[in-house]
C-alpha atoms as a PDB file:
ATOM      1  CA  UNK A   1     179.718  94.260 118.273  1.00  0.00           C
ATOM      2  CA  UNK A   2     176.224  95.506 117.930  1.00  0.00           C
ATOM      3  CA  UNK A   3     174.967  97.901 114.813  1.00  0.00           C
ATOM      4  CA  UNK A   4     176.278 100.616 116.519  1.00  0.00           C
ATOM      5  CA  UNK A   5     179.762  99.752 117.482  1.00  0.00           C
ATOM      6  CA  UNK A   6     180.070  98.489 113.952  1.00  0.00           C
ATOM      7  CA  UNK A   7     179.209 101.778 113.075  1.00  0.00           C
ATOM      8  CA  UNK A   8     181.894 103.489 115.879  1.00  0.00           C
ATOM      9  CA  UNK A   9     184.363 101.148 114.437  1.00  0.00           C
ATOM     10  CA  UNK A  10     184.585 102.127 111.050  1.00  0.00           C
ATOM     11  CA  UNK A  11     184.365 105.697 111.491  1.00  0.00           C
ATOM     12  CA  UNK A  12     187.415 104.987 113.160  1.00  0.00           C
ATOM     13  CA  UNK A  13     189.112 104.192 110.066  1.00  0.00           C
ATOM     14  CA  UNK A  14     187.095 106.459 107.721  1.00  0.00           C
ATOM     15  CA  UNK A  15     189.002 109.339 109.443  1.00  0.00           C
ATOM     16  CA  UNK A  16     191.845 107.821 109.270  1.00  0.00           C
ATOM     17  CA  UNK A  17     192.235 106.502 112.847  1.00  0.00           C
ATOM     18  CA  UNK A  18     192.235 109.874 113.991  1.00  0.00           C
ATOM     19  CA  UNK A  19     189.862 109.280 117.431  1.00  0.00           C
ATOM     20  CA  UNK A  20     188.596 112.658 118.199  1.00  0.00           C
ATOM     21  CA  UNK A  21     187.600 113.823 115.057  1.00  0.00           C
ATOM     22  CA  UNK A  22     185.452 110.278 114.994  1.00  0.00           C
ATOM     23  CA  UNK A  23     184.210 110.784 118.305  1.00  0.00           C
ATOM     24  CA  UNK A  24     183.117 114.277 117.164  1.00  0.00           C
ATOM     25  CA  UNK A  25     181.630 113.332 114.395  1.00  0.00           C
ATOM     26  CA  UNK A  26     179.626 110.187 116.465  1.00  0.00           C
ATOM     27  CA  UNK A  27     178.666 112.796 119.362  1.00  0.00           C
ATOM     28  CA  UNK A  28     180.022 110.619 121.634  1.00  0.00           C
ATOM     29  CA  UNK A  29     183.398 111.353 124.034  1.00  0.00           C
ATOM     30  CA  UNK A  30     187.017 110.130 122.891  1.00  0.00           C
ATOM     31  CA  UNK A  31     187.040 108.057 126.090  1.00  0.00           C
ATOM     32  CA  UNK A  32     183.729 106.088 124.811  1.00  0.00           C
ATOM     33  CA  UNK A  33     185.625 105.256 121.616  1.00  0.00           C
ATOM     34  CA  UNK A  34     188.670 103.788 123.288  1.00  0.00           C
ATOM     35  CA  UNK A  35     187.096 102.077 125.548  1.00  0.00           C
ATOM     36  CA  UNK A  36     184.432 100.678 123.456  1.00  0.00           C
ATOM     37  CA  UNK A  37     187.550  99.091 120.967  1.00  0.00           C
ATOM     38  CA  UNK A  38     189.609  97.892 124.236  1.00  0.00           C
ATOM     39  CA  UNK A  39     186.812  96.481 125.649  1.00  0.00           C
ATOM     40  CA  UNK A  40     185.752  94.150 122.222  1.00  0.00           C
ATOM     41  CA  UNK A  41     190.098  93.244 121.485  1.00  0.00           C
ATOM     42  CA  UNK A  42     190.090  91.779 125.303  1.00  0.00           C
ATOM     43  CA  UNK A  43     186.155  90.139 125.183  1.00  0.00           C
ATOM     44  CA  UNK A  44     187.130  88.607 122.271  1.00  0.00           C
ATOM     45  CA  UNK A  45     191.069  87.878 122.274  1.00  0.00           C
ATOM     46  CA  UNK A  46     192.074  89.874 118.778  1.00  0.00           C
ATOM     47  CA  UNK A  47     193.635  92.754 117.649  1.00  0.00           C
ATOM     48  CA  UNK A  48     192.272  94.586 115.339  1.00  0.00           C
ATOM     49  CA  UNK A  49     194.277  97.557 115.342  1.00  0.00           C
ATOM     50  CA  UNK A  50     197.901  98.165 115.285  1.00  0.00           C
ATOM     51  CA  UNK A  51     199.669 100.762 117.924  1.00  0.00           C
ATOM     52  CA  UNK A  52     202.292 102.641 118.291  1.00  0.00           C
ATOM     53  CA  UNK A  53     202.604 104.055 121.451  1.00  0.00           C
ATOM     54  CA  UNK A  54     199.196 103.539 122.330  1.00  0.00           C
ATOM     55  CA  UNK A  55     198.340 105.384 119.587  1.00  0.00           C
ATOM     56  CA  UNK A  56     195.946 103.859 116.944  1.00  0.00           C
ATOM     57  CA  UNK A  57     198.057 104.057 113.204  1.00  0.00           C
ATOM     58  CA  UNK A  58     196.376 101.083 111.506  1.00  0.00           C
ATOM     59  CA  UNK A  59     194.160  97.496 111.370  1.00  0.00           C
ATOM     60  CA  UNK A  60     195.820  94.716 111.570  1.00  0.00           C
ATOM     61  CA  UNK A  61     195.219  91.454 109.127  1.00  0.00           C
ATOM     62  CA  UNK A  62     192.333  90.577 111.260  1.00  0.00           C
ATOM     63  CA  UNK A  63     191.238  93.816 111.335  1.00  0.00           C
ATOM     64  CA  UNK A  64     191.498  94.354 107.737  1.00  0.00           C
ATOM     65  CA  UNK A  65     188.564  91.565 107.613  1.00  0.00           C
ATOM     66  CA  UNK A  66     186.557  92.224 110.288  1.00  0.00           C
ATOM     67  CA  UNK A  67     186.807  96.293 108.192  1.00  0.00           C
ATOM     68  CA  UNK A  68     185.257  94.441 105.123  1.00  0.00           C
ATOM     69  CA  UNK A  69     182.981  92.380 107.383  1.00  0.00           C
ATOM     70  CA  UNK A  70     181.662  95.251 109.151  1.00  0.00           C
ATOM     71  CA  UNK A  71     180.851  97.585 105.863  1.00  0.00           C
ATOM     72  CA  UNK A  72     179.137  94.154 104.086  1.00  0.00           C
ATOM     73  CA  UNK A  73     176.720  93.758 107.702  1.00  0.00           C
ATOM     74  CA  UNK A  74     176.291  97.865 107.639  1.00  0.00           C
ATOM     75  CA  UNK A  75     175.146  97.985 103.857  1.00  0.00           C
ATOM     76  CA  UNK A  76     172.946  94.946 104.640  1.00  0.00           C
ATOM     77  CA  UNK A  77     171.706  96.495 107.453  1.00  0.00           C
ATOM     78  CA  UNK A  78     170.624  99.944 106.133  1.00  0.00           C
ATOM     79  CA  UNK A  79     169.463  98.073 102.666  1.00  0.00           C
ATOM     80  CA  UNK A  80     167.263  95.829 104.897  1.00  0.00           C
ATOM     81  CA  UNK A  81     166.022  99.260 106.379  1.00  0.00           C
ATOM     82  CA  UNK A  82     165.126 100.706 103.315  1.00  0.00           C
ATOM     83  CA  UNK A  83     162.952  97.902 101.933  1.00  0.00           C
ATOM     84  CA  UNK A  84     161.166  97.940 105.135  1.00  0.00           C
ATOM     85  CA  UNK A  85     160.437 101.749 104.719  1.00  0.00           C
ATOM     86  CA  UNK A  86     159.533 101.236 100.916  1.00  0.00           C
ATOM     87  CA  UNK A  87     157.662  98.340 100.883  1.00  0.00           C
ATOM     88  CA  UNK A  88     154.310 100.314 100.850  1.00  0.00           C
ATOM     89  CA  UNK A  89     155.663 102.235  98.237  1.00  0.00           C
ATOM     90  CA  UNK A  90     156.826  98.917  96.084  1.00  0.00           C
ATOM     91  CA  UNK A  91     153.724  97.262  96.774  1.00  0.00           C
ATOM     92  CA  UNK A  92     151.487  96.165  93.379  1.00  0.00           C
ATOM     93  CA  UNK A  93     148.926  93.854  92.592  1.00  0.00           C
ATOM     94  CA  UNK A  94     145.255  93.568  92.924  1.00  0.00           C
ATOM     95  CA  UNK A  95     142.611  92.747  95.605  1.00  0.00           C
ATOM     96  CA  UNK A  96     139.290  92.480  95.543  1.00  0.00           C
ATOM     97  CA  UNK A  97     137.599  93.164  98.684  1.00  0.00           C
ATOM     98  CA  UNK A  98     133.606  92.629  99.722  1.00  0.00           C
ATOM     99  CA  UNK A  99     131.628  95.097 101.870  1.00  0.00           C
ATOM    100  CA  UNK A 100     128.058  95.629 102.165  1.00  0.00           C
ATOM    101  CA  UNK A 101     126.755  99.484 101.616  1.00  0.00           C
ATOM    102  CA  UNK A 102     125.888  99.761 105.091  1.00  0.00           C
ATOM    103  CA  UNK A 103     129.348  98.796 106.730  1.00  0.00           C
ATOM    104  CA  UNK A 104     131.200 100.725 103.610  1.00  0.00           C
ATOM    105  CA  UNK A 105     129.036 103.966 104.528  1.00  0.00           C
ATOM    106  CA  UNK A 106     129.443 103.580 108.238  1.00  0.00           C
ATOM    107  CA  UNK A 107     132.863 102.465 108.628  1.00  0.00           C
ATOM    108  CA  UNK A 108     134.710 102.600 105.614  1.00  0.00           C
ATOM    109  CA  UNK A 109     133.853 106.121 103.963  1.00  0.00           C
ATOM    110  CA  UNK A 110     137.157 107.721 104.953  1.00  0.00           C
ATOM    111  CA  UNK A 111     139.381 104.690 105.377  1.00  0.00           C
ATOM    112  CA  UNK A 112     138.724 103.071 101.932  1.00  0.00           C
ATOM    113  CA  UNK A 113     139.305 106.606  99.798  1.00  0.00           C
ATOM    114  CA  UNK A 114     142.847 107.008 101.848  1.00  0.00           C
ATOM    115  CA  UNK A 115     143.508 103.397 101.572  1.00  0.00           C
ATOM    116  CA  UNK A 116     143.561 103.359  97.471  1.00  0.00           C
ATOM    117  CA  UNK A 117     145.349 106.645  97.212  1.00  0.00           C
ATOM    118  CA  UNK A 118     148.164 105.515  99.265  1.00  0.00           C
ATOM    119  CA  UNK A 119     148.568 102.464  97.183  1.00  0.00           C
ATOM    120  CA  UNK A 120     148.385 103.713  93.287  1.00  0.00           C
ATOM    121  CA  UNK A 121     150.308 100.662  92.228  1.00  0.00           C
ATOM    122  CA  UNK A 122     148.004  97.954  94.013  1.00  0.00           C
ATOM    123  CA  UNK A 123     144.275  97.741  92.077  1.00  0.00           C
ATOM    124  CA  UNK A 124     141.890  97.705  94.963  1.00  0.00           C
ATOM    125  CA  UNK A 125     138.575  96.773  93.456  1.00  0.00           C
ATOM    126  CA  UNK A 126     135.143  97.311  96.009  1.00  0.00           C
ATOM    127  CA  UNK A 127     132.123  95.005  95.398  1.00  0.00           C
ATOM    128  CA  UNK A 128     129.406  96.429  97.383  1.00  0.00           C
ATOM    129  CA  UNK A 129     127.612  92.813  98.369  1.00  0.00           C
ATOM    130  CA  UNK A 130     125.112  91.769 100.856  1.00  0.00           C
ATOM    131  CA  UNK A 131     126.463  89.781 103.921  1.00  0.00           C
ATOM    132  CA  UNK A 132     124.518  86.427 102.863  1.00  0.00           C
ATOM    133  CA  UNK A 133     125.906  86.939  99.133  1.00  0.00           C
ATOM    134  CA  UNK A 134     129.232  87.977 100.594  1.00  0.00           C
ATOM    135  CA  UNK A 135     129.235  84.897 102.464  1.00  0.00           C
ATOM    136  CA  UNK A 136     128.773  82.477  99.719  1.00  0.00           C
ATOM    137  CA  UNK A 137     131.109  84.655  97.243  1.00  0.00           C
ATOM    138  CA  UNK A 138     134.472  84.439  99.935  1.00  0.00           C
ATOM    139  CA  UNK A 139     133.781  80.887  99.920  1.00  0.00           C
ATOM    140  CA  UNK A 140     133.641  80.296  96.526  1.00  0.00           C
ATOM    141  CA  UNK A 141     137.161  82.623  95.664  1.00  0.00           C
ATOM    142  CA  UNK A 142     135.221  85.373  94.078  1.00  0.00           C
ATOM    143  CA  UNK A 143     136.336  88.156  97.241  1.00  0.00           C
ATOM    144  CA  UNK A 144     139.954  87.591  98.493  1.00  0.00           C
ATOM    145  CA  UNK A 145     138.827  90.149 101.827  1.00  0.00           C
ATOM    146  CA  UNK A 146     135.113  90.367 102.971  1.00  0.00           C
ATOM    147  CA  UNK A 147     133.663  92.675 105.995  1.00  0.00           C
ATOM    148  CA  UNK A 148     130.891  91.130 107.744  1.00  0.00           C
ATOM    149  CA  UNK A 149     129.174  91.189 110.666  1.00  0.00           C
ATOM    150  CA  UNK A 150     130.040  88.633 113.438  1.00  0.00           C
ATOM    151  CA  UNK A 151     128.587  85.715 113.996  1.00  0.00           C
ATOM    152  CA  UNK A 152     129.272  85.299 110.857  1.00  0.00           C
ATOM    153  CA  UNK A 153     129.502  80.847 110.917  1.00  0.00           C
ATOM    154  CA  UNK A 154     132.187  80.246 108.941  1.00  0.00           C
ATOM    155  CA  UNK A 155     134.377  76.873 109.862  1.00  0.00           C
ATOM    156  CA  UNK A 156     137.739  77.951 111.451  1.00  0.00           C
ATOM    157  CA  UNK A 157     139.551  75.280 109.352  1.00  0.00           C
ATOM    158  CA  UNK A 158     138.824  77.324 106.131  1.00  0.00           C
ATOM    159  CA  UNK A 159     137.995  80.934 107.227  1.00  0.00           C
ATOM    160  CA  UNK A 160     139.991  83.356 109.688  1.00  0.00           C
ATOM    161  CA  UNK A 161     138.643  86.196 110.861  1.00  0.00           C
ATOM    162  CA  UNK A 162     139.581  89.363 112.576  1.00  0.00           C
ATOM    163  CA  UNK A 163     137.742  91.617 114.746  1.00  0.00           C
ATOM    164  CA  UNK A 164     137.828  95.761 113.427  1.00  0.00           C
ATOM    165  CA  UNK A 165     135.140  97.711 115.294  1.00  0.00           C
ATOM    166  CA  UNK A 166     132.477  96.848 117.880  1.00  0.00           C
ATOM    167  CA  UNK A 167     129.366  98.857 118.491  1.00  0.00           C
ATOM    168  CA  UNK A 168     125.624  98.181 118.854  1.00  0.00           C
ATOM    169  CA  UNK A 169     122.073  98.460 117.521  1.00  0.00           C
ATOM    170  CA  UNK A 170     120.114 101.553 118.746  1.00  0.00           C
ATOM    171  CA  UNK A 171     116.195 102.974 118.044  1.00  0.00           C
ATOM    172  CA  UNK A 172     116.422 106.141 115.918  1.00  0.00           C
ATOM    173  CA  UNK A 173     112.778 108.479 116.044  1.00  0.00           C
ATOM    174  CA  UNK A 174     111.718 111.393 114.938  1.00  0.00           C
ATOM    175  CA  UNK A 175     111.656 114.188 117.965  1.00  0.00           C
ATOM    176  CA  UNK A 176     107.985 114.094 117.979  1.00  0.00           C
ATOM    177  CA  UNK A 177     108.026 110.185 118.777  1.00  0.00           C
ATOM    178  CA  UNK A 178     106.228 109.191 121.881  1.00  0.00           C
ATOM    179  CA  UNK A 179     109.424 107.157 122.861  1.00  0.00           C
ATOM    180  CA  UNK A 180     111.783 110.214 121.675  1.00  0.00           C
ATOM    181  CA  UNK A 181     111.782 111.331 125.616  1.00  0.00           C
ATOM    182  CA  UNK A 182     113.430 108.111 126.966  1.00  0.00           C
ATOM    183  CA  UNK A 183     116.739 108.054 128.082  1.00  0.00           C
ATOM    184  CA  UNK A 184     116.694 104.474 127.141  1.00  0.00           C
ATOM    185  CA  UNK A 185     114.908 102.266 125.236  1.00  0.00           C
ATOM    186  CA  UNK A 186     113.402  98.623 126.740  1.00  0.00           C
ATOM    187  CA  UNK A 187     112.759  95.863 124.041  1.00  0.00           C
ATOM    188  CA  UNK A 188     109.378  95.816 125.348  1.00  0.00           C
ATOM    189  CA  UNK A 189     109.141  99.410 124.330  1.00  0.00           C
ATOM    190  CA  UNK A 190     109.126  97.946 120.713  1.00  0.00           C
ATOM    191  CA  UNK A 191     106.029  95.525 121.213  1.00  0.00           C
ATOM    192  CA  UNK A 192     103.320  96.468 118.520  1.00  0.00           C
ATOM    193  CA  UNK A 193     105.527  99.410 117.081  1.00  0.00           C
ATOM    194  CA  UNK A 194     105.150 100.254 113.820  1.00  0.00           C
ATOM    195  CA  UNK A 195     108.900  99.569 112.446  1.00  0.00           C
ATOM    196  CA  UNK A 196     111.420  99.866 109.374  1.00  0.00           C
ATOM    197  CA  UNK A 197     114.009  97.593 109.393  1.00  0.00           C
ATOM    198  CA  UNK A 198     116.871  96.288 107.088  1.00  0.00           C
ATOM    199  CA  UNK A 199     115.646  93.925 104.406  1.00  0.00           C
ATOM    200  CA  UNK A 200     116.389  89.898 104.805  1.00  0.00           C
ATOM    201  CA  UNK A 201     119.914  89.806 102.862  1.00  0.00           C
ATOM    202  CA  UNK A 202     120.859  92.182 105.465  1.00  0.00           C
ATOM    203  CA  UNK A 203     122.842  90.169 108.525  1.00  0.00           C
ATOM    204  CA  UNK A 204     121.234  92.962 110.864  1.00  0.00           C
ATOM    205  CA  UNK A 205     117.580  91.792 109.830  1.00  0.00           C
ATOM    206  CA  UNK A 206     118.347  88.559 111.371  1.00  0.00           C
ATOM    207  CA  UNK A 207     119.771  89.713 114.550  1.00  0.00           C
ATOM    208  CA  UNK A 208     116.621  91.694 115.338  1.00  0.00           C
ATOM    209  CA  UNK A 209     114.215  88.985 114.438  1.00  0.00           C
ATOM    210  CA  UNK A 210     116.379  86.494 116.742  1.00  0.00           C
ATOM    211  CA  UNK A 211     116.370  88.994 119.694  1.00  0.00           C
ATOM    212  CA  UNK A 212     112.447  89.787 118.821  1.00  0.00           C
ATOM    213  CA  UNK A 213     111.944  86.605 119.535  1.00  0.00           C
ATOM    214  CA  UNK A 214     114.214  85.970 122.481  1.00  0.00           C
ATOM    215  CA  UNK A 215     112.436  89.035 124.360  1.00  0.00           C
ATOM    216  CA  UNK A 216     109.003  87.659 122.738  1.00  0.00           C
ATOM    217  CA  UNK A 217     108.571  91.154 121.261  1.00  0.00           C
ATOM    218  CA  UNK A 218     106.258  91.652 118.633  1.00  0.00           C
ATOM    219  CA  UNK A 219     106.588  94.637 116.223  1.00  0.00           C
ATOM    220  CA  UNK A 220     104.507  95.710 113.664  1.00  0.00           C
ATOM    221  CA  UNK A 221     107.197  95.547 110.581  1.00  0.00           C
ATOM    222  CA  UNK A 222     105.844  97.946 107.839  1.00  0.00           C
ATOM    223  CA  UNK A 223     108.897  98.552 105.938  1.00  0.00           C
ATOM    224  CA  UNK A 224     111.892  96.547 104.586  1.00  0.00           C
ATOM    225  CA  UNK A 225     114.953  97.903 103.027  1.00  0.00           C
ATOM    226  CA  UNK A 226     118.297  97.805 101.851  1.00  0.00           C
ATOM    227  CA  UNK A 227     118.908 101.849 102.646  1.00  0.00           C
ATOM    228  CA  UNK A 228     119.570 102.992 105.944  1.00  0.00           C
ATOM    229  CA  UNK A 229     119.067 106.724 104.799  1.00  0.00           C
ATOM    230  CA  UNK A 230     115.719 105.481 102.979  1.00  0.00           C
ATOM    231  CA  UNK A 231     115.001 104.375 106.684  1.00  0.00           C
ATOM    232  CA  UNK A 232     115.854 107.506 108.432  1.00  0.00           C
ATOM    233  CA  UNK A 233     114.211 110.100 106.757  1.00  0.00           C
ATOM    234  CA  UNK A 234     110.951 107.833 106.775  1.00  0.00           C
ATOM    235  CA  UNK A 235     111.422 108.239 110.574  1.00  0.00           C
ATOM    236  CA  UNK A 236     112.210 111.828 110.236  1.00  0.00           C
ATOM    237  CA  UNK A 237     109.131 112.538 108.189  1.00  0.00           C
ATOM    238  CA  UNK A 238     106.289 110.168 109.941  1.00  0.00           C
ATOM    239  CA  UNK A 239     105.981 110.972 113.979  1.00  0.00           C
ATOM    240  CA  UNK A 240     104.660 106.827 114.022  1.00  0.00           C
ATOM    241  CA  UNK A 241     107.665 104.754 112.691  1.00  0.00           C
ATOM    242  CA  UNK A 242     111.221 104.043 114.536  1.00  0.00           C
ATOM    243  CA  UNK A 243     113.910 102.017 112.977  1.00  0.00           C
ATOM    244  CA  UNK A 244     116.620 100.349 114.458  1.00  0.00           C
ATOM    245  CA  UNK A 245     120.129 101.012 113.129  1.00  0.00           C
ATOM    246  CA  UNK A 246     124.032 100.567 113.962  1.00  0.00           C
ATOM    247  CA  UNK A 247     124.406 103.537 116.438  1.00  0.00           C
ATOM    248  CA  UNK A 248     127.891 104.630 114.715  1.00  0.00           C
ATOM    249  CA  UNK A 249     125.176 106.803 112.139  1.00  0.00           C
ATOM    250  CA  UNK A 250     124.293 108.808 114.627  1.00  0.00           C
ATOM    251  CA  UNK A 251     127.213 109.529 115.302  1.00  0.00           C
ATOM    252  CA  UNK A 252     128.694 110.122 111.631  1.00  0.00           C
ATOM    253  CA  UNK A 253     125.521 111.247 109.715  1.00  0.00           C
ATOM    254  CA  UNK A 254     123.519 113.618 112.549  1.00  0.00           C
ATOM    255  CA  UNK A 255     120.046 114.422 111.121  1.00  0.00           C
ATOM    256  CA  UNK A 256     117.889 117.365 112.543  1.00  0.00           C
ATOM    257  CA  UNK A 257     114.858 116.071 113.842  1.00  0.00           C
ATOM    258  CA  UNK A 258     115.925 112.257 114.393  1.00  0.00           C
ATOM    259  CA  UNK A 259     116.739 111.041 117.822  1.00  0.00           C
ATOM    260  CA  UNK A 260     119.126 108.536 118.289  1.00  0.00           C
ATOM    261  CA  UNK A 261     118.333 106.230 122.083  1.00  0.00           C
ATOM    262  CA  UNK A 262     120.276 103.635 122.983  1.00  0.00           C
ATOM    263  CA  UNK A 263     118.431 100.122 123.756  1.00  0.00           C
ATOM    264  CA  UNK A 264     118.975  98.088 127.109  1.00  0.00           C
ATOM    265  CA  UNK A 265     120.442  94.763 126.531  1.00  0.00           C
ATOM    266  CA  UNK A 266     121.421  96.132 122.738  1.00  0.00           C
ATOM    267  CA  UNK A 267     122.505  94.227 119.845  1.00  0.00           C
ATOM    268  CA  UNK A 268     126.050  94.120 119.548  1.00  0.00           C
ATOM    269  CA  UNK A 269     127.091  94.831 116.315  1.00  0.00           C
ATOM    270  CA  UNK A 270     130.641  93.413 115.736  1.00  0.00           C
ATOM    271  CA  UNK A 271     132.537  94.285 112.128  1.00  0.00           C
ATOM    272  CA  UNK A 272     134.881  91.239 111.305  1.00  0.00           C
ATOM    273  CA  UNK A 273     137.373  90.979 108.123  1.00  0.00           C
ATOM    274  CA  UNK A 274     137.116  87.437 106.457  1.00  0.00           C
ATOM    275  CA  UNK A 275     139.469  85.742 104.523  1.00  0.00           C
ATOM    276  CA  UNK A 276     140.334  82.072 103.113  1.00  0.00           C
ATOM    277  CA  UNK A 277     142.891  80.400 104.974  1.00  0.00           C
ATOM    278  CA  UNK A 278     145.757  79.136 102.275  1.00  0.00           C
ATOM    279  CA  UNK A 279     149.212  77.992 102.054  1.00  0.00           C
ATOM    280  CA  UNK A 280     150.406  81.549 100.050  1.00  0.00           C
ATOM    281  CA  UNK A 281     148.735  84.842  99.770  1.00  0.00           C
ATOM    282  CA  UNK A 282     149.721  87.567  97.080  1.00  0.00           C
ATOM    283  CA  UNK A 283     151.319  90.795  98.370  1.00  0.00           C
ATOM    284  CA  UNK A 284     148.647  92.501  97.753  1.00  0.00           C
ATOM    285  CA  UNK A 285     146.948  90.443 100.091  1.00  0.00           C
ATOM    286  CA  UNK A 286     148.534  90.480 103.082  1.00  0.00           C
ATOM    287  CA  UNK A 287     149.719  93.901 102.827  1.00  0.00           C
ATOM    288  CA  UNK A 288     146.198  95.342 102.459  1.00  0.00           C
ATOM    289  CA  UNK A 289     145.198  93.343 105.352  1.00  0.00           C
ATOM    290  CA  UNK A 290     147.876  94.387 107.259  1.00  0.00           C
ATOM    291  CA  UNK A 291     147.223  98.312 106.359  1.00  0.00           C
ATOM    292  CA  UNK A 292     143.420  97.638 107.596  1.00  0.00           C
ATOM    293  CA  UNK A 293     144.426  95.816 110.961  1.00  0.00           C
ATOM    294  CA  UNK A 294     147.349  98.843 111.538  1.00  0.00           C
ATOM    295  CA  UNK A 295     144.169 101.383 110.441  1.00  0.00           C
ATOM    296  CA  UNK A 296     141.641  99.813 113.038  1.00  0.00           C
ATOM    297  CA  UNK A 297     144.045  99.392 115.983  1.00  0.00           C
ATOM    298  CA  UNK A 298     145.397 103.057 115.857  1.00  0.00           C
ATOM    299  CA  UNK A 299     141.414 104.059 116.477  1.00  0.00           C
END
């Protein structure tokens, strides 16, 4: 028998063999019941009730302990169902997870908040790092999760890595900007620009200079920084510099006066959760992994 039969077969006895006030309280036919208890005796070459008349009055010695079997699977079953429904609720411990400000402005803002409240009884503890630090700290033990940006070079024997959210680089302007009108933006659009880009502990710095130099593009770089809004508003405020940011701002944090274009042949910008490959990982661990990968696939 499946988990239902099991479940037909002992509300048999629980009212006291009496079929149709079983079958009423299953919402399934009298019929369905008999047949259902016929069908398993012959399949299977037992009796597990007795009969008088063809009328059900009892369980036989087999029946009797396949009754005890049955209630022993059923309270297994439902138990089994209950720690599957409460393990969130169960789950404690601590994590410490690694996200640079950018990402954890951009992508995180809502999920992060939600994330800890759910879990009161698991410490979640944030260290806003840099993607080169973050690197080097995963590595070394100090971050048991780390966002970063993909490619992110890590050996496949000791990190694994799992892809959350893919967008791309675009050129934000202010209005006024002579390349404001475009409906797109060429890399050669960028030669001798006057532009603010992420500092060098910033993975994005490095993906522009390599595609700068891939489209042998030459921008005038007057600014360097670790904040994006920093970057904006200088855009906002001076007609002459553009800055090139993940394009997901523009669509969370809409400034008046700052045009967002998209740029042909972008820079993809791929999010990626890191972790060390090992033999065991906490709960806390793999459940708060698992809670991000559910979060990121239901987008």
């Amino acid at each position: 028998m499946d988990i239902k039969q099991l479940r037909y077969f002992t509300a048999i006895i629980k009212h006291n063999y009496n079929l149709s006030h079983a079958a009423n309280m299953l919402y399934v036919s009298q019929p369905t019941l008999s047949m259902m208890v016929n069908e398993f005796e012959k399949k299977e070459g037992v009796k597990l009730f007795q009969r008088e008349r063809s009328r059900i009055t009892g369980l036989t010695y087999v029946g009797e302990r396949y009754y005890e079997d049955a209630l022993s699977v059923l309270s297994l079953y439902d138990e089994m169902f209950t720690h599957l429904h409460d393990s969130q609720a169960e789950s404690e411990g601590s994590i410490t997870i690694g996200i640079p400000p950018l990402v954890l402005a951009v992508v995180f803002s809502t999920i992060m908040p939600e994330l800890i409240l759910k879990n009161p009884k698991i410490t979640i503890d944030v260290k806003e790092i840099g993607a080169y630090q973050l690197k080097d700290e995963l590595l070394l033990g100090n971050v048991d999760l780390a966002v970063l940006l993909a490619p992110a070079g890590f050996n496949s024997h000791l990190v694994e890595t799992y892809d959350i959210q893919q967008s791309e680089l675009a050129a934000f302007f202010s209005s006024e900007h002579p390349l404001a009108k475009k409906k797109a933006i060429q890399w050669q659009d960028f030669n001798n620009q006057n532009l603010a880009i992420f500092d060098n502990s910033f993975m994005i710095h490095h993906l522009l200079s390599e595609a700068f130099g891939r489209q042998q593009v030459h921008p005038n770089i007057i600014l360097t920084s670790g904040s994006w809004d920093y970057m904006l508003n200088a855009t906002r405020i001076n007609k002459e510099i553009a800055t090139i940011l993940p394009k997901p701002i523009h669509e969370l944090y809409h400034v008046e006066g700052v045009t967002c274009c998209p740029i042909e042949k972008p820079v993809v910008w791929q999010v990626i959760l890191a972790r060390l490959k090992k033999k065991n990982y906490s709960h806390a661990e793999s459940f708060i992994l698992d809670s991000l990968l559910s979060t990121f696939n239901q987008k």
